[in-house]
Each structure stands twice: as structure tokens, then as C-alpha cells.
C-alpha atoms as a PDB file:
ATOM      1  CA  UNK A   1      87.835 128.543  34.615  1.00  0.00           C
ATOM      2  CA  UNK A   2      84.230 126.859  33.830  1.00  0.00           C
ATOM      3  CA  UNK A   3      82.742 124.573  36.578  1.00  0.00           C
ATOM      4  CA  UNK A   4      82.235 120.840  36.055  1.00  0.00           C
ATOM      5  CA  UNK A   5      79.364 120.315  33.565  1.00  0.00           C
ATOM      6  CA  UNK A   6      76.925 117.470  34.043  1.00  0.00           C
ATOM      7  CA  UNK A   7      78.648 115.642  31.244  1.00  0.00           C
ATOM      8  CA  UNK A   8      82.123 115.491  32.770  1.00  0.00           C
ATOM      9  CA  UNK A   9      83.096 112.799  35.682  1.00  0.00           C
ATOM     10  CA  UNK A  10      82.235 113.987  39.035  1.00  0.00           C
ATOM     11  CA  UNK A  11      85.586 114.623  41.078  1.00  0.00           C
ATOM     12  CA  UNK A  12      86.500 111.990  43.409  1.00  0.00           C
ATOM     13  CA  UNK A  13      85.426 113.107  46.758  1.00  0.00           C
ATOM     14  CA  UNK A  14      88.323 114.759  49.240  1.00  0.00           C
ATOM     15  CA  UNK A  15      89.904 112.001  51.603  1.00  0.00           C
ATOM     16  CA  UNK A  16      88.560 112.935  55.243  1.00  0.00           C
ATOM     17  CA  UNK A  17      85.760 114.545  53.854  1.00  0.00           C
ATOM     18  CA  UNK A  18      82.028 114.701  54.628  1.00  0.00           C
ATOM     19  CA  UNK A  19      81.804 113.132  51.568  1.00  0.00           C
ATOM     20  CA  UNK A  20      84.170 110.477  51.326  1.00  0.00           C
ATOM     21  CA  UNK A  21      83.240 109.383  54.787  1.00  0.00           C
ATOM     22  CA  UNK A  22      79.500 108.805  53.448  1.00  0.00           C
ATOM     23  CA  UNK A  23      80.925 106.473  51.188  1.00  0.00           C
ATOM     24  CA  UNK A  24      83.365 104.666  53.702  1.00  0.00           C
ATOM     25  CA  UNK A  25      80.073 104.435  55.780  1.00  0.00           C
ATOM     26  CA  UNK A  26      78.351 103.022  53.226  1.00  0.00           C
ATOM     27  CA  UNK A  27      76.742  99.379  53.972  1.00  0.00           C
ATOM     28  CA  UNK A  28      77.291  99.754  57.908  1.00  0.00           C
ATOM     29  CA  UNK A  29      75.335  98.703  59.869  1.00  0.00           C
ATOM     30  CA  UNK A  30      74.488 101.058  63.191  1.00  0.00           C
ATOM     31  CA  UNK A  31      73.579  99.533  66.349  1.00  0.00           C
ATOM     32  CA  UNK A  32      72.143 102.607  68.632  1.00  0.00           C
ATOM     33  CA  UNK A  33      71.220 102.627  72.192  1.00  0.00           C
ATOM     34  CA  UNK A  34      67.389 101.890  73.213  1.00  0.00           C
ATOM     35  CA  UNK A  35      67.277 103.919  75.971  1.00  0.00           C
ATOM     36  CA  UNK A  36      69.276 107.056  78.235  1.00  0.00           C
ATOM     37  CA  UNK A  37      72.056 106.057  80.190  1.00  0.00           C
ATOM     38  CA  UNK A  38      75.677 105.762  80.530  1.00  0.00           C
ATOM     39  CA  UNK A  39      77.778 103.759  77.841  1.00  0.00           C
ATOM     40  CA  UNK A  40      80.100 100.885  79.554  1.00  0.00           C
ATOM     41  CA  UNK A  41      82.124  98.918  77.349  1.00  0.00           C
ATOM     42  CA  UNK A  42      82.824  96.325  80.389  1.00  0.00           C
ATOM     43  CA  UNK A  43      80.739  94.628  82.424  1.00  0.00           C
ATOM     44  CA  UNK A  44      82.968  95.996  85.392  1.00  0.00           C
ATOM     45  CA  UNK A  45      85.747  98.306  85.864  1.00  0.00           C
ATOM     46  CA  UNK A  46      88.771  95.649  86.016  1.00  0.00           C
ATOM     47  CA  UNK A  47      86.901  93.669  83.082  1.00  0.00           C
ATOM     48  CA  UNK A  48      87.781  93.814  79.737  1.00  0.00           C
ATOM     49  CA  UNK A  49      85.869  95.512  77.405  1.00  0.00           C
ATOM     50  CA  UNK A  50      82.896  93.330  75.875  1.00  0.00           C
ATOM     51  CA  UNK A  51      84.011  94.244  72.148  1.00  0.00           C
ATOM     52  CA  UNK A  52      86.935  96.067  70.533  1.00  0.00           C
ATOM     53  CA  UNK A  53      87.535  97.409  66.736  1.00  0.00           C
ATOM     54  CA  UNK A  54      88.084  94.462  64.597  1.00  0.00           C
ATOM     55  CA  UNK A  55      86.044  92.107  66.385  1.00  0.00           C
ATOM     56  CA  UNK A  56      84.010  89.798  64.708  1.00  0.00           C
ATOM     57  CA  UNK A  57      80.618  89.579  66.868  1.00  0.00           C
ATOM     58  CA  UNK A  58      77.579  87.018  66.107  1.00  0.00           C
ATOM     59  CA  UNK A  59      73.877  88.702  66.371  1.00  0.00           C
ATOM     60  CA  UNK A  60      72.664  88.744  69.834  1.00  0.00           C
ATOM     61  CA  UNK A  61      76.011  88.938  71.326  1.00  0.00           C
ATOM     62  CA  UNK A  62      76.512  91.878  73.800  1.00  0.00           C
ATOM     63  CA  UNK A  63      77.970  94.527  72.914  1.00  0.00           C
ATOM     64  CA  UNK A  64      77.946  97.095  76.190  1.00  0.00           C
ATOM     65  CA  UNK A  65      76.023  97.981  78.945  1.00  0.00           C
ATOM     66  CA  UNK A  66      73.752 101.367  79.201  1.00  0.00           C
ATOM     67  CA  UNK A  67      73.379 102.300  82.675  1.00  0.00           C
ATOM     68  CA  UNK A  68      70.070 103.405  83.391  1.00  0.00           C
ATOM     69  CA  UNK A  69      68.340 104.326  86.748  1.00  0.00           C
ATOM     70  CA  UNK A  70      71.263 101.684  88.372  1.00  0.00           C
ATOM     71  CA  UNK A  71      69.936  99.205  86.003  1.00  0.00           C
ATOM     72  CA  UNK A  72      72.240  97.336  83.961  1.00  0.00           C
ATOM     73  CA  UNK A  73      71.161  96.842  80.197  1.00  0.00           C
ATOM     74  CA  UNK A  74      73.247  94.672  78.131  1.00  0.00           C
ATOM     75  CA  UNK A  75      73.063  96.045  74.693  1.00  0.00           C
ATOM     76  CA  UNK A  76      73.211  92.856  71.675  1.00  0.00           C
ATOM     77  CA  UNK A  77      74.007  93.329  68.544  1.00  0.00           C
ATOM     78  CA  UNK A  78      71.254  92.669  65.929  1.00  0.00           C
ATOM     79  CA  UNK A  79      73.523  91.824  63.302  1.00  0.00           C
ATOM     80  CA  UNK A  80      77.044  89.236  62.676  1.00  0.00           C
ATOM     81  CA  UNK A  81      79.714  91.204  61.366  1.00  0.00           C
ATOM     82  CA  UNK A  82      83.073  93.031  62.447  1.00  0.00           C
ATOM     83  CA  UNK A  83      83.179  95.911  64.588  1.00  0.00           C
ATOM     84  CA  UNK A  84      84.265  98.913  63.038  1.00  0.00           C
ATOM     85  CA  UNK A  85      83.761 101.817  65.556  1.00  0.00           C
ATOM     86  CA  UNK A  86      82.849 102.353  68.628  1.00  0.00           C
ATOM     87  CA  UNK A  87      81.584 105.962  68.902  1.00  0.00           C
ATOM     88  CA  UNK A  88      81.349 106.425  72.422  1.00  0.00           C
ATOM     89  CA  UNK A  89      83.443 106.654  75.204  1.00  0.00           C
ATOM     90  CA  UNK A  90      83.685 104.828  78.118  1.00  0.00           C
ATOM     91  CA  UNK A  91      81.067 105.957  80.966  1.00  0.00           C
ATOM     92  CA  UNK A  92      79.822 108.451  78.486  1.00  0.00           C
ATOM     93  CA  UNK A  93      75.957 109.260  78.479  1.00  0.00           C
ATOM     94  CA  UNK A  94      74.488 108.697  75.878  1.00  0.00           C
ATOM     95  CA  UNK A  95      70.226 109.322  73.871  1.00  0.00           C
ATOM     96  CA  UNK A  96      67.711 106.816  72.812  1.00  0.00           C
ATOM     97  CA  UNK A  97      68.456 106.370  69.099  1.00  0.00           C
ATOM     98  CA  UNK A  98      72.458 107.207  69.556  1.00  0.00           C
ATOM     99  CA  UNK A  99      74.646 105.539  67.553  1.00  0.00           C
ATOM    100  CA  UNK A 100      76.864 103.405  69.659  1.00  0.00           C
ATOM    101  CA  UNK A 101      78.707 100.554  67.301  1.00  0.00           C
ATOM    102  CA  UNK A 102      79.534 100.320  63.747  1.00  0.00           C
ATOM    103  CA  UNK A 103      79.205  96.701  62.000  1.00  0.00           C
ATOM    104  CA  UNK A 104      80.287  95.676  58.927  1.00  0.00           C
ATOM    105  CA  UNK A 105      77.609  92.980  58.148  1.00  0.00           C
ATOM    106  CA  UNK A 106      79.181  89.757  57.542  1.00  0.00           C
END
């Protein structure tokens, strides 16, 4: 059977795929960690965590804490919007430039 030609639609990509989660991605916006350290998503152990999927957070609210050196970095978001993932998890390291929240701008 021939291939798809450039002239004919280009299949919809695969639910689940690379591809089709490029496109759900799409218009996110990433908020990664500054610096090295370990990921809370409390400010303590018995606390609640700061944000949760679904949330909608206002720029410059916190987000989580990255542990670094026993210093305690509260990490804001930079954008309003809903959270839609938190990649991390809990008391996970994590690398400057990781990506630690996804935000759907509002």
C-alpha cells in the first residue's frame, strides 16, 4: 500500500503518543526549579501540600520548596493559571532548569 503523500491529510496523531502529548502540551506554561535541591510540595511534613492538580494559582504565589544546603527556597509561580501537573515527587531531587509544575495560563 502507498504511504501518505504530501497532498493527503496528515493522520491524527496516536492517543498517548509522543505526538499527541506535544499537542496536549501545547500553550503550557513550565515553571522549573532555579537551583539543586530536594522538591517539597509542603512547607512541613503534617502540612498540606502548597498546590495540587486543578488549582488555580495567581503569579508569585508559591508553589514548593527546593531544599538546598538546609536552605528553604520557596519556589513562585511566574504565571496565573491552573495547575496541570506536578512532575515531581515529593522529597525528590531535582536540576537547575527541571521542570517542576505545569500551568495552563489563565
Amino acid at each position: 500500500a502507498p504511504g501518505p503523500t504530501a497532498a493527503g491529510p496528515a493522520p491524527a496523531p496516536a492517543p498517548g503518543s509522543a505526538e499527541a502529548q506535544a499537542i496536549a502540551e501545547e500553550g503550557l506554561h513550565w515553571v522549573i526549579s532555579p537551583i539543586v535541591g530536594t522538591f517539597y510540595r509542603a512547607p512541613n511534613p503534617d502540612a498540606e501540600p502548597y498546590v495540587k492538580v486543578g488549582d488555580i494559582v495567581r503569579e508569585g504565589q508559591t508553589l514548593c520548596i527546593v531544599e538546598a544546603m538546609k536552605l528553604m527556597n520557596e519556589i513562585e509561580c511566574d504565571v496565573a493559571g491552573m495547575v496541570v501537573k506536578v512532575l515531581p515527587d515529593n522529597a525528590q531531587p531535582v536540576e537547575y532548569g527541571e521542570r517542576l509544575f505545569a500551568v495552563r495560563p489563565a
